[in-house]
Protein backbone atom coordinates (compact mmCIF):
# COMPACT_ATOMS: atom_id res chain seq x y z
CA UNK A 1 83.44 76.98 70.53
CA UNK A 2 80.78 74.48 70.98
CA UNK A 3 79.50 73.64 74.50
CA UNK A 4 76.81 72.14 76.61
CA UNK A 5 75.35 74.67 78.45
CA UNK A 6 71.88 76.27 80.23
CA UNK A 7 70.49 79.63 80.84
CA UNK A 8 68.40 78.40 83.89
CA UNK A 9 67.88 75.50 85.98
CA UNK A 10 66.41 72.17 84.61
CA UNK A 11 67.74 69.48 81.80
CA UNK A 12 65.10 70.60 79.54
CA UNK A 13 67.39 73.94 79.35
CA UNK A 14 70.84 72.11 78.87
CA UNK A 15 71.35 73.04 74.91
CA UNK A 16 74.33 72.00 72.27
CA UNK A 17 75.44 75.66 71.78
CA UNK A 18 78.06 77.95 70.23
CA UNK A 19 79.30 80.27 73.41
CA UNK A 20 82.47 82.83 73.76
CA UNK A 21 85.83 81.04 73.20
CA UNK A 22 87.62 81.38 76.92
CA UNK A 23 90.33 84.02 77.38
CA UNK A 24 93.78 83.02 78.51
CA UNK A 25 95.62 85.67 81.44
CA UNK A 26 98.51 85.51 81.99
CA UNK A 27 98.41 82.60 84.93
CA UNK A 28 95.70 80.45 83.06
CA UNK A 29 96.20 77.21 80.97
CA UNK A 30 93.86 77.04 78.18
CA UNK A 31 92.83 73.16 77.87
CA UNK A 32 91.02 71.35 74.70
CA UNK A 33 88.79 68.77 76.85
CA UNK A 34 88.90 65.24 74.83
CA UNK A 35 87.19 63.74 77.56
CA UNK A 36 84.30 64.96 80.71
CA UNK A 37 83.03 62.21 83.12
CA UNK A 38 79.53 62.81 83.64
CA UNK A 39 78.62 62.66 87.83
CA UNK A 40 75.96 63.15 89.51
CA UNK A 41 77.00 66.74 90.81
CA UNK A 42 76.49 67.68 87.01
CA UNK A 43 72.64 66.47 87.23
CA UNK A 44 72.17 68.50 90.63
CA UNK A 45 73.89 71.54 88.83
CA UNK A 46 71.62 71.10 86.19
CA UNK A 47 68.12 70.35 87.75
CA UNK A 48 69.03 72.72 91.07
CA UNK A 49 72.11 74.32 92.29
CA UNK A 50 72.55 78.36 91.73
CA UNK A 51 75.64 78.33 89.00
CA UNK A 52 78.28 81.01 88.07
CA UNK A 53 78.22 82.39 85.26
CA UNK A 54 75.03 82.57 82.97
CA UNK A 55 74.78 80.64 80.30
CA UNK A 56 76.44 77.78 82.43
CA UNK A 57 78.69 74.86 81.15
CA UNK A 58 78.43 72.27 83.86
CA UNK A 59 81.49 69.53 84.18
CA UNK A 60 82.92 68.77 87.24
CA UNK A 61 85.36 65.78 86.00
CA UNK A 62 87.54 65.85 83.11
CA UNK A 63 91.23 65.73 80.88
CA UNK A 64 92.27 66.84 77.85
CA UNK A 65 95.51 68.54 76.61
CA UNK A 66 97.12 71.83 76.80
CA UNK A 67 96.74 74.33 73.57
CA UNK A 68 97.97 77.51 75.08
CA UNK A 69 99.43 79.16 78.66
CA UNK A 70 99.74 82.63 80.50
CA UNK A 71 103.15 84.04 80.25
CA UNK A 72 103.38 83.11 83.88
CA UNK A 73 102.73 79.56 83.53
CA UNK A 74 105.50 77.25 84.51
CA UNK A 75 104.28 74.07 85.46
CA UNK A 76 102.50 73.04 82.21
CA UNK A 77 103.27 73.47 78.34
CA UNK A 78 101.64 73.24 75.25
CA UNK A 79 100.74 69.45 74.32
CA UNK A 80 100.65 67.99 77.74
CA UNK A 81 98.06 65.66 78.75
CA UNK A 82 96.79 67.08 82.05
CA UNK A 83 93.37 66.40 84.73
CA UNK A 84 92.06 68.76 87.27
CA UNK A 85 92.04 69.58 90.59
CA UNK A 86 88.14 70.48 90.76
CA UNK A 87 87.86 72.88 94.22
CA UNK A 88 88.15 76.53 93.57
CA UNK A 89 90.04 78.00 96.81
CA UNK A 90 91.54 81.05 97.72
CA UNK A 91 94.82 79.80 99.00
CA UNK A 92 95.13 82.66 102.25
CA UNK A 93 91.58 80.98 104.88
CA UNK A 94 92.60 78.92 107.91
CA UNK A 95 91.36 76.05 105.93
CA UNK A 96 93.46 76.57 102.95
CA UNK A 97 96.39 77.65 105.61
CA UNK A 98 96.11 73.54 106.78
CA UNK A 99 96.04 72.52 103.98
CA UNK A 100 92.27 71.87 103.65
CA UNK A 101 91.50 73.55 100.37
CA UNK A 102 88.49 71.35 99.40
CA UNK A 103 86.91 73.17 102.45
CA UNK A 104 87.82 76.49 101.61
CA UNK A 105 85.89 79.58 103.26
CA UNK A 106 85.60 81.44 100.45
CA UNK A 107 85.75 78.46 97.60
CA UNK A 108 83.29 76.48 94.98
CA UNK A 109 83.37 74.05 92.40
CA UNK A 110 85.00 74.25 88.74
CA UNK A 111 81.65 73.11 86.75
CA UNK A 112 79.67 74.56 89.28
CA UNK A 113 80.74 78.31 90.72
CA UNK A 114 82.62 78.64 87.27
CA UNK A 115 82.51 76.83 84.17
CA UNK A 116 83.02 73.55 83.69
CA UNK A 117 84.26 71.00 81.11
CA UNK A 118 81.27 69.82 79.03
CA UNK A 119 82.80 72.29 75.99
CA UNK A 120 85.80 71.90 73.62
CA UNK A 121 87.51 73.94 75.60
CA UNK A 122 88.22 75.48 79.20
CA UNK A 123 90.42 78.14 80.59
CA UNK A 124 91.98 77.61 84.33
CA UNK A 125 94.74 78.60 86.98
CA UNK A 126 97.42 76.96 86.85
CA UNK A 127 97.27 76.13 90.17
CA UNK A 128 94.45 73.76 89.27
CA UNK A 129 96.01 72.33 86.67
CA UNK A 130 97.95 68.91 86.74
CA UNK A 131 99.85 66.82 84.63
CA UNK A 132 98.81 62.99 83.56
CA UNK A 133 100.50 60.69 83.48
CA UNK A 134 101.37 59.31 79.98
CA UNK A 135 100.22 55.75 80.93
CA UNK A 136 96.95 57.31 82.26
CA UNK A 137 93.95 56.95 80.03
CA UNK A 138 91.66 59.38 79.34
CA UNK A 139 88.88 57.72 80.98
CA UNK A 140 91.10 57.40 84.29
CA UNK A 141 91.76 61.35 84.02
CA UNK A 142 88.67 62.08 83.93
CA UNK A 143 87.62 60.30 86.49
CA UNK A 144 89.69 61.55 89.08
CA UNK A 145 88.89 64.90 90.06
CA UNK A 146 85.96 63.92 92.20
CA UNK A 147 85.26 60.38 92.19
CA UNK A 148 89.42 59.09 92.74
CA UNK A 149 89.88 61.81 94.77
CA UNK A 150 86.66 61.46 96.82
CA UNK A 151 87.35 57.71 97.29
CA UNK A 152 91.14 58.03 98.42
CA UNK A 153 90.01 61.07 100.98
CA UNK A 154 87.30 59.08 102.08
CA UNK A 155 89.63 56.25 103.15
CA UNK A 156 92.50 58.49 104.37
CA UNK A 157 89.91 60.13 106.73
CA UNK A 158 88.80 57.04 108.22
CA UNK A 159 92.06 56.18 108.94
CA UNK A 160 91.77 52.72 106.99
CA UNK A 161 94.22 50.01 108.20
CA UNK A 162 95.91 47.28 106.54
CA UNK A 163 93.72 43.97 107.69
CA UNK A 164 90.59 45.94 108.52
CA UNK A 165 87.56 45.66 106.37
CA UNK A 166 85.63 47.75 104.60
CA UNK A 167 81.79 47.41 103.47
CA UNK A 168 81.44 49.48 100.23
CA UNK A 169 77.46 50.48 99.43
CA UNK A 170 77.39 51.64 96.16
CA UNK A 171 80.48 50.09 94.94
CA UNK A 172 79.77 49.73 91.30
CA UNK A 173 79.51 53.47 90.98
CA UNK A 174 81.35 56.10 89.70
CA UNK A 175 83.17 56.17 93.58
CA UNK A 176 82.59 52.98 94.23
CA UNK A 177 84.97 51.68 92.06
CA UNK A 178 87.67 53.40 93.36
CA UNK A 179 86.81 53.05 97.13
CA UNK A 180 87.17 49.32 96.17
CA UNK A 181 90.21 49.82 94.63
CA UNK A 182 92.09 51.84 96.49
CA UNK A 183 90.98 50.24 99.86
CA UNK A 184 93.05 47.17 98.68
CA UNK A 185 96.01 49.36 98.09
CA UNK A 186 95.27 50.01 101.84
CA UNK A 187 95.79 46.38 102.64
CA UNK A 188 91.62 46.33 103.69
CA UNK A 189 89.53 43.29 103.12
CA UNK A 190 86.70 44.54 100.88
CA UNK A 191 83.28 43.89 100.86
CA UNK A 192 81.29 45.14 98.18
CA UNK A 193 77.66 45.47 98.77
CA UNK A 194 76.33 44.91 94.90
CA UNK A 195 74.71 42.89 92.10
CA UNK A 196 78.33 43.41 89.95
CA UNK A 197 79.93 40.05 90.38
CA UNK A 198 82.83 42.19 87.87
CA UNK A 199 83.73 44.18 90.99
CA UNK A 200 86.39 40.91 91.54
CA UNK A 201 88.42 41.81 89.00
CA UNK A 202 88.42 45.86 90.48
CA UNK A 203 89.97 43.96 93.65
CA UNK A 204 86.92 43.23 95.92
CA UNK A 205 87.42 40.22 97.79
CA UNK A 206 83.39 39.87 98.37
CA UNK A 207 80.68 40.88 96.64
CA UNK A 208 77.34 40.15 98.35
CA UNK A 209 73.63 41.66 97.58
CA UNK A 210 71.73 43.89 99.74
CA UNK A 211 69.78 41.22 101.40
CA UNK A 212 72.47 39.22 102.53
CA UNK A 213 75.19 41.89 103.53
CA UNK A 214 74.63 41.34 107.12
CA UNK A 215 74.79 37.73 107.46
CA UNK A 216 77.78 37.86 105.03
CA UNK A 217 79.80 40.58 106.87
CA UNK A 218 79.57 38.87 110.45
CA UNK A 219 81.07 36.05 108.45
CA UNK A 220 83.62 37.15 106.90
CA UNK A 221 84.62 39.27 110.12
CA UNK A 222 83.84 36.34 112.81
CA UNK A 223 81.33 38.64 114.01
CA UNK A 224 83.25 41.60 114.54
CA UNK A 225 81.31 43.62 111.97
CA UNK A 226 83.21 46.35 109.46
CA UNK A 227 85.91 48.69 110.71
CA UNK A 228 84.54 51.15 108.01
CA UNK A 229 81.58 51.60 105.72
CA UNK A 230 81.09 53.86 102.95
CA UNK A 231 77.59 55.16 102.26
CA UNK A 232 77.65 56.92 98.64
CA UNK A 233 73.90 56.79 98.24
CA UNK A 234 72.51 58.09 100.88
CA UNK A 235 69.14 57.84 102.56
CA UNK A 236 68.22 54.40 101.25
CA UNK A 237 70.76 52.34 102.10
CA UNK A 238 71.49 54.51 105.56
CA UNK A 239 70.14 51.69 107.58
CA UNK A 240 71.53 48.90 106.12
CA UNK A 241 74.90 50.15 105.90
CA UNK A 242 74.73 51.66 109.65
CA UNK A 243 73.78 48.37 110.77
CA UNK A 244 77.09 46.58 109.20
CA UNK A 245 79.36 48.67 111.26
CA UNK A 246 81.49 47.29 114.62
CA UNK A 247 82.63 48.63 117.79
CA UNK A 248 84.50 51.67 117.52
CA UNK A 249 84.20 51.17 113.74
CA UNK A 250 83.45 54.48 111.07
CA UNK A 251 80.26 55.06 108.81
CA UNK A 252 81.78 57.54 105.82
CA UNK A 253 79.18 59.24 104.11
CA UNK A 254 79.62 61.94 100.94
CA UNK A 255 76.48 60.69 98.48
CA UNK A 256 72.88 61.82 99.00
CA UNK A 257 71.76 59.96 94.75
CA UNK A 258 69.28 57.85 96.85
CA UNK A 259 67.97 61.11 99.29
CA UNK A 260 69.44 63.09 101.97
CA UNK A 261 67.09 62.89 105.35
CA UNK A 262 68.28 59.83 107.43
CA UNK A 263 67.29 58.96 111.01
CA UNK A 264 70.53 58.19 113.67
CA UNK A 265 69.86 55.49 116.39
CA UNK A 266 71.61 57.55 118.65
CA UNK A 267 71.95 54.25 121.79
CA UNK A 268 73.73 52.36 118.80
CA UNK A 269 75.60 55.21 117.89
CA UNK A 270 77.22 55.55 121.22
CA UNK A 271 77.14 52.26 122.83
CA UNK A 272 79.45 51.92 120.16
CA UNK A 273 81.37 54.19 119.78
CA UNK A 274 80.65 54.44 116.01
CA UNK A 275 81.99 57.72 114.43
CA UNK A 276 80.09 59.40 111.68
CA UNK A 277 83.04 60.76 108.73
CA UNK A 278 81.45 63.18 106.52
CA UNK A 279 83.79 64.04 103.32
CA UNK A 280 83.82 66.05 100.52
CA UNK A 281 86.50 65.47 97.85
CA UNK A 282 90.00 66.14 98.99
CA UNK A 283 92.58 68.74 99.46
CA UNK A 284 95.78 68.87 96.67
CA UNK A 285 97.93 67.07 98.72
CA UNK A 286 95.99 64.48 98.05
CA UNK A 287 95.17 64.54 94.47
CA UNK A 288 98.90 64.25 94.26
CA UNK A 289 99.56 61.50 96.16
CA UNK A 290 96.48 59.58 93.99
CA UNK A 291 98.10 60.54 90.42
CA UNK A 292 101.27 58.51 91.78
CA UNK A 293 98.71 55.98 93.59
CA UNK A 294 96.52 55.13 91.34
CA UNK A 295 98.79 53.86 88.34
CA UNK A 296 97.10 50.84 87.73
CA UNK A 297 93.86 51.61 88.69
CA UNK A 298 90.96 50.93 86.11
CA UNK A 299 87.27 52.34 85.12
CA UNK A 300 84.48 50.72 83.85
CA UNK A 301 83.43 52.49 81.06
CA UNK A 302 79.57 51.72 80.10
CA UNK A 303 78.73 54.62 77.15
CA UNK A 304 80.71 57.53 76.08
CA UNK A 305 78.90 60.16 74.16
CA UNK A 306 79.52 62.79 71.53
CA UNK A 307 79.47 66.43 72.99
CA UNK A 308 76.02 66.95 70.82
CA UNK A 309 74.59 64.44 72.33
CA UNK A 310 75.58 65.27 76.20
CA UNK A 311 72.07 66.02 77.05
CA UNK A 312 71.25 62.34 76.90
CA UNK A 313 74.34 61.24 78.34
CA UNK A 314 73.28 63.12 81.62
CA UNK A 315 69.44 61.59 81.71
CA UNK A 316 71.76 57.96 80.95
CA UNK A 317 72.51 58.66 84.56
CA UNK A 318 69.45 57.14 85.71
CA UNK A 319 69.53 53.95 83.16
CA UNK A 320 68.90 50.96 84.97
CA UNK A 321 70.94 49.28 82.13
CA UNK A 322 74.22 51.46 83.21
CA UNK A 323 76.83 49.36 83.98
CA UNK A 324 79.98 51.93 84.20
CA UNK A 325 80.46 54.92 84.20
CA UNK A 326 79.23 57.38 81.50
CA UNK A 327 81.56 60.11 79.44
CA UNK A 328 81.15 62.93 77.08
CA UNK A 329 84.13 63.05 74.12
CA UNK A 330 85.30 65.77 72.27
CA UNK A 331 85.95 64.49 68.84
């Protein structure tokens, strides 16, 4: 099969190769990919992270259809449309055991601690294998293994309440879009901190630049402040974003794009009583509850790119032009 994949670290190495068709046991689903998001976790995996096996295929988001199963395989059949659930876990840790598999002891990352989805095809469990839903595009299932299901943990964590509001940084990202979203399907006002006057239409009921987000937040919130603010950059807009939060309100954090060293006013922190969330993805309970969720939600889609040409589609990450979210398509 054809694949995007790297010997060693750095984009210079990511090559449009032939590599070993995937085997199929007899609990695996064998999927042809028509469609890979392309995330920022796939340029880190790239440029930096140690990666299972060599020759690597990166691809931590994507969809496509079933061609073959394991005898065992129940849940799934040949033809159906079907996304991922993206954390490898063991199933038998205490974290697994409650039900926290995206934190499991022993687990890792499809696309990063096995192979991912930038190929024509993929072999998985079963068990991280789901159905999509027939209305579902393929730009929505592929979307949803880490940013929907990063977004919807996020605001499950923070415990987001119907009339609270929420200050999104980074909301016309890949996340973004769905923290803005699916924090309206909360019942949250939303504040999105961008340039993207589109976010309206993705159910913001604010969008406001950088400069202004203070002023505009004591506003909207008779100068209560947010109840919760998500942070999906990281270091750059720490500040900012920690400064926008109220009494006994929640700073959620799971993005380091924009660098990963921040300093914590520590008075502010607990005069307070400001709690720091920090999240990774989600566990299956939840990426079940978002397939029924998230029905109507949308995705801006800004370029999708032929599988030759993934190499550029990953350095389209950094485009100042982007406006959306970028794919990679299996023809």
């Amino acid at each position: 099969m054809k694949a995007l994949a790297f010997d060693k670290n750095g984009l210079n190495n990511l090559k449009y190769v032939d590599y070993k068709d995937p085997s199929v046991g007899q609990h695996d689903v064998l999927i042809k990919v028509k469609l890979a998001g392309v995330n920022p976790v796939d340029y880190y995996t790239i440029e930096a992270l140690k990666v299972n096996p060599i020759p690597h295929i990166p691809g931590v988001e994507f969809a496509g259809e079933v061609v073959k199963v394991g005898e065992h395989v129940r849940s799934v059949r040949p033809g159906d449309r079907v996304t991922i659930y993206g954390r490898i876990f063991d199933g038998t840790c205490d974290m697994c055991m409650s039900g926290y598999e995206t934190v499991c002891r022993s687990g890792g990352r499809v696309g990063v601690d096995a192979n991912g989805g930038v190929a024509e095809y993929i072999s998985l469990e079963e068990k991280y294998v789901f159905r999509l839903p027939e209305s579902y595009s393929w730009e929505l299932g592929a979307s949803l293994t880490v940013a929907g299901l990063t977004a919807y943990h996020s605001l499950k964590e923070a415990n987001l309440r119907p009339g609270e509001t929420v200050v999104v940084f980074g909301a016309s990202g890949n996340t973004g879009i769905f923290i803005v979203q699916l924090a309206k399907k909360f019942g949250a006002k939303v504040v999105a901190v961008s340039r993207k006057k589109w976010l309206k239409d993705f159910g913001a009921d604010l969008v406001v630049d950088y400069n202004e987000v203070e002023e505009k937040v004591k506003e909207v919130t008779n100068g209560k402040m947010a109840d919760v603010v998500v942070n999906s950059l990281g270091e750059k807009f720490w500040e900012k974003s920690f400064s926008v939060v109220g009494i006994r309100g929640k700073l959620v954090t799971f993005g380091t794009l924009l660098g990963a060293e921040v300093k914590v006013n520590l008075s502010q922190l607990y005069s307070k009583h400001i709690s720091i969330l920090g999240v990774n993805r989600g566990n299956r309970k939840d990426f079940v509850e978002l397939l029924e969720l998230c029905k109507d939600c949308k995705v801006k889609t800004w370029k999708i790119f032929d599988l030759k040409d993934g190499v550029e589609a990953v350095k389209s990450l950094f485009n100042e032009d982007r406006d959306g979210r970028i794919f990679i398509g299996n023809k």
